[in-house]
PDB file of N, CA and C in Angstrom:
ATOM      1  N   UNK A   1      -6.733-123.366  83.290  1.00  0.00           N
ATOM      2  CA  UNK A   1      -7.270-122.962  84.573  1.00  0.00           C
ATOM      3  C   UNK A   1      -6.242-122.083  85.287  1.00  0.00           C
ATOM      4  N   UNK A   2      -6.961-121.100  85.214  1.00  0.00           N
ATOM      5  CA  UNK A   2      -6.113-120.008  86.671  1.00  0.00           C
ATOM      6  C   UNK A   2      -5.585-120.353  87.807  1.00  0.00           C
ATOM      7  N   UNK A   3      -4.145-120.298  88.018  1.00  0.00           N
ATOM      8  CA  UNK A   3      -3.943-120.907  89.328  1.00  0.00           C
ATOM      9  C   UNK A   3      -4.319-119.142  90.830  1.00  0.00           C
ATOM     10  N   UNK A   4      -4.230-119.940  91.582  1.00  0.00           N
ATOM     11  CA  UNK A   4      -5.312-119.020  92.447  1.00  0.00           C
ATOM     12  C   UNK A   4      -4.245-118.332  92.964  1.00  0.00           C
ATOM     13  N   UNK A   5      -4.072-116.686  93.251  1.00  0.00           N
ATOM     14  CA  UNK A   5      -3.183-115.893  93.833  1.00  0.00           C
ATOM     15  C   UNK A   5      -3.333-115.671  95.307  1.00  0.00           C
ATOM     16  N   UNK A   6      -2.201-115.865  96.214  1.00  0.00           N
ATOM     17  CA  UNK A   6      -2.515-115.506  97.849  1.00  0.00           C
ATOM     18  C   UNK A   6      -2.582-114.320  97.908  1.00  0.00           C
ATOM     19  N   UNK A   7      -3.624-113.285  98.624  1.00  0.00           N
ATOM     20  CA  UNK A   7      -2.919-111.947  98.867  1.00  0.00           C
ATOM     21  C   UNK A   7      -1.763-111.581  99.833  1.00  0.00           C
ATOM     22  N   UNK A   8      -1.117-110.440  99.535  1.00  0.00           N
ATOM     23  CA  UNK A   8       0.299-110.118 100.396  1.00  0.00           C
ATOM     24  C   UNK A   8      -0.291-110.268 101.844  1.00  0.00           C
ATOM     25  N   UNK A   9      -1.199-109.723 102.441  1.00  0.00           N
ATOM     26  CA  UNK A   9      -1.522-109.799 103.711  1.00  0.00           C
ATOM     27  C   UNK A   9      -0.500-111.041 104.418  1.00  0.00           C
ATOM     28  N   UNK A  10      -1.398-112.348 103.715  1.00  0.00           N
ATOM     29  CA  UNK A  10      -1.506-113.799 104.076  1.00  0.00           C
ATOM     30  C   UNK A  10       0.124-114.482 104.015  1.00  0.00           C
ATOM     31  N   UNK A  11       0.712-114.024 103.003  1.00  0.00           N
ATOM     32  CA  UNK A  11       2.081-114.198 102.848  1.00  0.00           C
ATOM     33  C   UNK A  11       2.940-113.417 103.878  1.00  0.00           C
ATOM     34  N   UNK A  12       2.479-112.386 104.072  1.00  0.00           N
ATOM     35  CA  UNK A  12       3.678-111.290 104.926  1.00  0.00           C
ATOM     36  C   UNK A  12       3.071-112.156 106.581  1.00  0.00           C
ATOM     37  N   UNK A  13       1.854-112.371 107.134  1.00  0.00           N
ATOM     38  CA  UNK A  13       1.516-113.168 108.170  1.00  0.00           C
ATOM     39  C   UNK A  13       2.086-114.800 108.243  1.00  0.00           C
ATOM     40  N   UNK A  14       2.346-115.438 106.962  1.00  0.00           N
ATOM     41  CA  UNK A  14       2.741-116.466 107.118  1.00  0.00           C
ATOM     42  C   UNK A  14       4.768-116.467 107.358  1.00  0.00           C
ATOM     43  N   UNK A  15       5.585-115.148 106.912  1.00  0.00           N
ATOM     44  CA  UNK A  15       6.748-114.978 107.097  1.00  0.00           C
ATOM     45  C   UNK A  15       6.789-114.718 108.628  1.00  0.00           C
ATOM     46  N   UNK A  16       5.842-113.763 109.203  1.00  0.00           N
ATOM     47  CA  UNK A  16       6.099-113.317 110.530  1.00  0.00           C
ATOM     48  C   UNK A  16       6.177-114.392 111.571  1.00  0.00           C
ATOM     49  N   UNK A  17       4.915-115.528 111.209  1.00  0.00           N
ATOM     50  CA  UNK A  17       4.887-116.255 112.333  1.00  0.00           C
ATOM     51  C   UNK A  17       6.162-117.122 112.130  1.00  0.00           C
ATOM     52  N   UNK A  18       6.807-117.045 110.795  1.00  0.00           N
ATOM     53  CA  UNK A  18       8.019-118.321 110.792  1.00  0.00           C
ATOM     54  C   UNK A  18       8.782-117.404 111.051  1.00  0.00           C
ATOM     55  N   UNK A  19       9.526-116.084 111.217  1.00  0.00           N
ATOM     56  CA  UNK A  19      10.504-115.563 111.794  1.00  0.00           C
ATOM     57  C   UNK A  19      10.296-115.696 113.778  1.00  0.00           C
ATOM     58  N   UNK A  20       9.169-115.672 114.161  1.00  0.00           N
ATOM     59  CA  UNK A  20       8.806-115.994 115.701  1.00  0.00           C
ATOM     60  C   UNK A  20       9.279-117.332 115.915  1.00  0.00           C
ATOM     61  N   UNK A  21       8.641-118.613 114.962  1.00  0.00           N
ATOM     62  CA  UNK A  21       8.908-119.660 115.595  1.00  0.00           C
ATOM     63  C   UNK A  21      10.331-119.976 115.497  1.00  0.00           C
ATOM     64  N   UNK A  22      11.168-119.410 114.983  1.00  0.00           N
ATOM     65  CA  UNK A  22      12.652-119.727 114.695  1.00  0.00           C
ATOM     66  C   UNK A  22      13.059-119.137 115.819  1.00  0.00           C
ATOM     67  N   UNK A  23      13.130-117.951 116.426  1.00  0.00           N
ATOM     68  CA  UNK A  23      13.618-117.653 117.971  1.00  0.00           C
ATOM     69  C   UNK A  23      12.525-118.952 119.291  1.00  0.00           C
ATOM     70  N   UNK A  24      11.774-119.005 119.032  1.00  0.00           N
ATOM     71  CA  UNK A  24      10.796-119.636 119.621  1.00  0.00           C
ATOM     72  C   UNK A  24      11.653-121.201 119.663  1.00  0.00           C
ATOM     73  N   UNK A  25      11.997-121.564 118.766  1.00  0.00           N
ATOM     74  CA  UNK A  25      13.091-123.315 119.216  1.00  0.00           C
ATOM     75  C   UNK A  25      14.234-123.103 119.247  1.00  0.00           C
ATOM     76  N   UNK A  26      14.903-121.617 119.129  1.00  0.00           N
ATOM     77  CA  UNK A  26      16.331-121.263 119.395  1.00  0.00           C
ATOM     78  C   UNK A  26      16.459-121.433 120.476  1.00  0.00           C
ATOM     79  N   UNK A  27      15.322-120.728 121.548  1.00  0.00           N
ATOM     80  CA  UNK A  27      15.467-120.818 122.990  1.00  0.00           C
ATOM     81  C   UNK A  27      15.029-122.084 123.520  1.00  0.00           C
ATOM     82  N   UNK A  28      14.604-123.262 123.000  1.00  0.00           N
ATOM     83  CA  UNK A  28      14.391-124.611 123.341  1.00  0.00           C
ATOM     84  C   UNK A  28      13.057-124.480 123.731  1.00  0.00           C
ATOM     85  N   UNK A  29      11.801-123.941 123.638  1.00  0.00           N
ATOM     86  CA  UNK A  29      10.691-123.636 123.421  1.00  0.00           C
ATOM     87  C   UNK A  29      10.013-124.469 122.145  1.00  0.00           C
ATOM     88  N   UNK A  30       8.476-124.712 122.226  1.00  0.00           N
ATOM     89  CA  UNK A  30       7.978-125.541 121.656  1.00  0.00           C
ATOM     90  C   UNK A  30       6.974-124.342 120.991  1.00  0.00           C
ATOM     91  N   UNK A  31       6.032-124.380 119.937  1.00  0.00           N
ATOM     92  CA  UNK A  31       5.393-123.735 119.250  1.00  0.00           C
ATOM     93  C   UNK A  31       4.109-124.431 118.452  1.00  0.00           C
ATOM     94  N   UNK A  32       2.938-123.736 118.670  1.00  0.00           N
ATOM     95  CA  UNK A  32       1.786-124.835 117.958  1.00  0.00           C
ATOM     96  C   UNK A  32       0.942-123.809 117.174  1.00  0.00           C
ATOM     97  N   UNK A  33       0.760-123.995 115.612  1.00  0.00           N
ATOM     98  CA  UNK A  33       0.475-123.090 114.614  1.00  0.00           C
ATOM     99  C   UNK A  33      -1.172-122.835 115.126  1.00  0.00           C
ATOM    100  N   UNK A  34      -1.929-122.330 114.987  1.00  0.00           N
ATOM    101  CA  UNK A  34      -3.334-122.410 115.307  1.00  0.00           C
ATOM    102  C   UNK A  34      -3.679-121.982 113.375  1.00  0.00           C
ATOM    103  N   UNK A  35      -4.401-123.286 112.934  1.00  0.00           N
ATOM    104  CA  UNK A  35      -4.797-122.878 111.594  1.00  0.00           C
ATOM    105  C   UNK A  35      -6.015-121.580 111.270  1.00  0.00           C
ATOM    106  N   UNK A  36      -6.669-122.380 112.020  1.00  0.00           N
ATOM    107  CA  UNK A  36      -8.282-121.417 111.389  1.00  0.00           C
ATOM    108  C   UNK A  36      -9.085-120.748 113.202  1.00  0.00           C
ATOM    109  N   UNK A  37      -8.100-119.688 113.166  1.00  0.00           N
ATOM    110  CA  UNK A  37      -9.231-118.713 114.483  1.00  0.00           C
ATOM    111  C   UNK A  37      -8.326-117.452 114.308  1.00  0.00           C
ATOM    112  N   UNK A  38      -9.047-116.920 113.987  1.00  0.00           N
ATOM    113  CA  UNK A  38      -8.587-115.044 113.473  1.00  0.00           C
ATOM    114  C   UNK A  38      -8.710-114.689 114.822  1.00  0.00           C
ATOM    115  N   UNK A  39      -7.187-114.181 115.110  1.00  0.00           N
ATOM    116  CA  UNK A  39      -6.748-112.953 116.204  1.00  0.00           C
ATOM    117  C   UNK A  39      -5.618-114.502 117.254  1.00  0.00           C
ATOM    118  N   UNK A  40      -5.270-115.231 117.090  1.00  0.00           N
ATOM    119  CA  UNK A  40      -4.592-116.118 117.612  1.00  0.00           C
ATOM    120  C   UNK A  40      -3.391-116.885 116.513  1.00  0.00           C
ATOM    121  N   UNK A  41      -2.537-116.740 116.333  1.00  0.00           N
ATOM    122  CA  UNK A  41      -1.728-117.324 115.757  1.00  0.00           C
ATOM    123  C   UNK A  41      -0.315-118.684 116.139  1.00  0.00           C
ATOM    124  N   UNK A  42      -0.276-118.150 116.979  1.00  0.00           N
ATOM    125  CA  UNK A  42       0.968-119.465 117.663  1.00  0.00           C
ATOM    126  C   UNK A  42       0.164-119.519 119.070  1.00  0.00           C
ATOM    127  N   UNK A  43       0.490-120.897 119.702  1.00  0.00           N
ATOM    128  CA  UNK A  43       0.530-121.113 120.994  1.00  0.00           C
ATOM    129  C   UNK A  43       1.610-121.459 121.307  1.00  0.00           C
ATOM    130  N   UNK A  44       2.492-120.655 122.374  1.00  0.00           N
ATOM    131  CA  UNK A  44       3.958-120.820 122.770  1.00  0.00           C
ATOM    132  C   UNK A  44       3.915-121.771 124.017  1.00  0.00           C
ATOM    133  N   UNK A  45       4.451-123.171 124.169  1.00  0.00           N
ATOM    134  CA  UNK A  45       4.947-123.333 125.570  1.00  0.00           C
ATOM    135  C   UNK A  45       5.867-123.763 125.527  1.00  0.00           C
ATOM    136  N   UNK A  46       6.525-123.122 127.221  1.00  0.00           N
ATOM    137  CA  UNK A  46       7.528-122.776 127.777  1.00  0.00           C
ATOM    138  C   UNK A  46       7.672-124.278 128.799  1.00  0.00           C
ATOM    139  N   UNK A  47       9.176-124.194 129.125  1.00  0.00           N
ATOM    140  CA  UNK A  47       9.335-125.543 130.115  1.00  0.00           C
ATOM    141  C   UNK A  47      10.436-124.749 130.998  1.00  0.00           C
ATOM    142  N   UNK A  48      10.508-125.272 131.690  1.00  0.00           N
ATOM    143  CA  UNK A  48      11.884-125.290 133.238  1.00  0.00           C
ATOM    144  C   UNK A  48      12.555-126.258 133.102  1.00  0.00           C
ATOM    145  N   UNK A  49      13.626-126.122 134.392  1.00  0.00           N
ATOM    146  CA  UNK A  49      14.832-127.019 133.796  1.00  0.00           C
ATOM    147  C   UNK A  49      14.511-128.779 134.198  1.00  0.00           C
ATOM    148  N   UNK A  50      12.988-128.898 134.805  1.00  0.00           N
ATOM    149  CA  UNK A  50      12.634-130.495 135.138  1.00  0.00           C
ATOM    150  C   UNK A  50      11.489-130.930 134.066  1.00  0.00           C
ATOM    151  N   UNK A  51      11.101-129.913 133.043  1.00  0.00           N
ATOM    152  CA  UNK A  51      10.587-130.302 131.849  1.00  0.00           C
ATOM    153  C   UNK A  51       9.416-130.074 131.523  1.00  0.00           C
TER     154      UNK A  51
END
């Protein structure tokens, strides 16, 4: 059985959003993947210094 190939698209979109979320908890920021809705990819929230 053929194992199934990702296209580059899906791979080069799955590097981008992990190069974002890595600045995204550098700055102490939280990050939430959104699996399945085309044109939305991360939801970023932000906090202040009481949380």
């Amino acid at each position: 059985m053929a194992k199934k190939k990702r296209p580059r698209e899906h791979i080069i979109a799955d590097l981008s959003v992990n190069h974002v979320e890595r600045y995204v908890f550098l700055c102490g920021y939280s990050v939430e993947r959104v699996q399945y809705d085309y044109g939305f990819d991360l939801i970023l929230f932000t906090y202040h210094h009481h949380g």
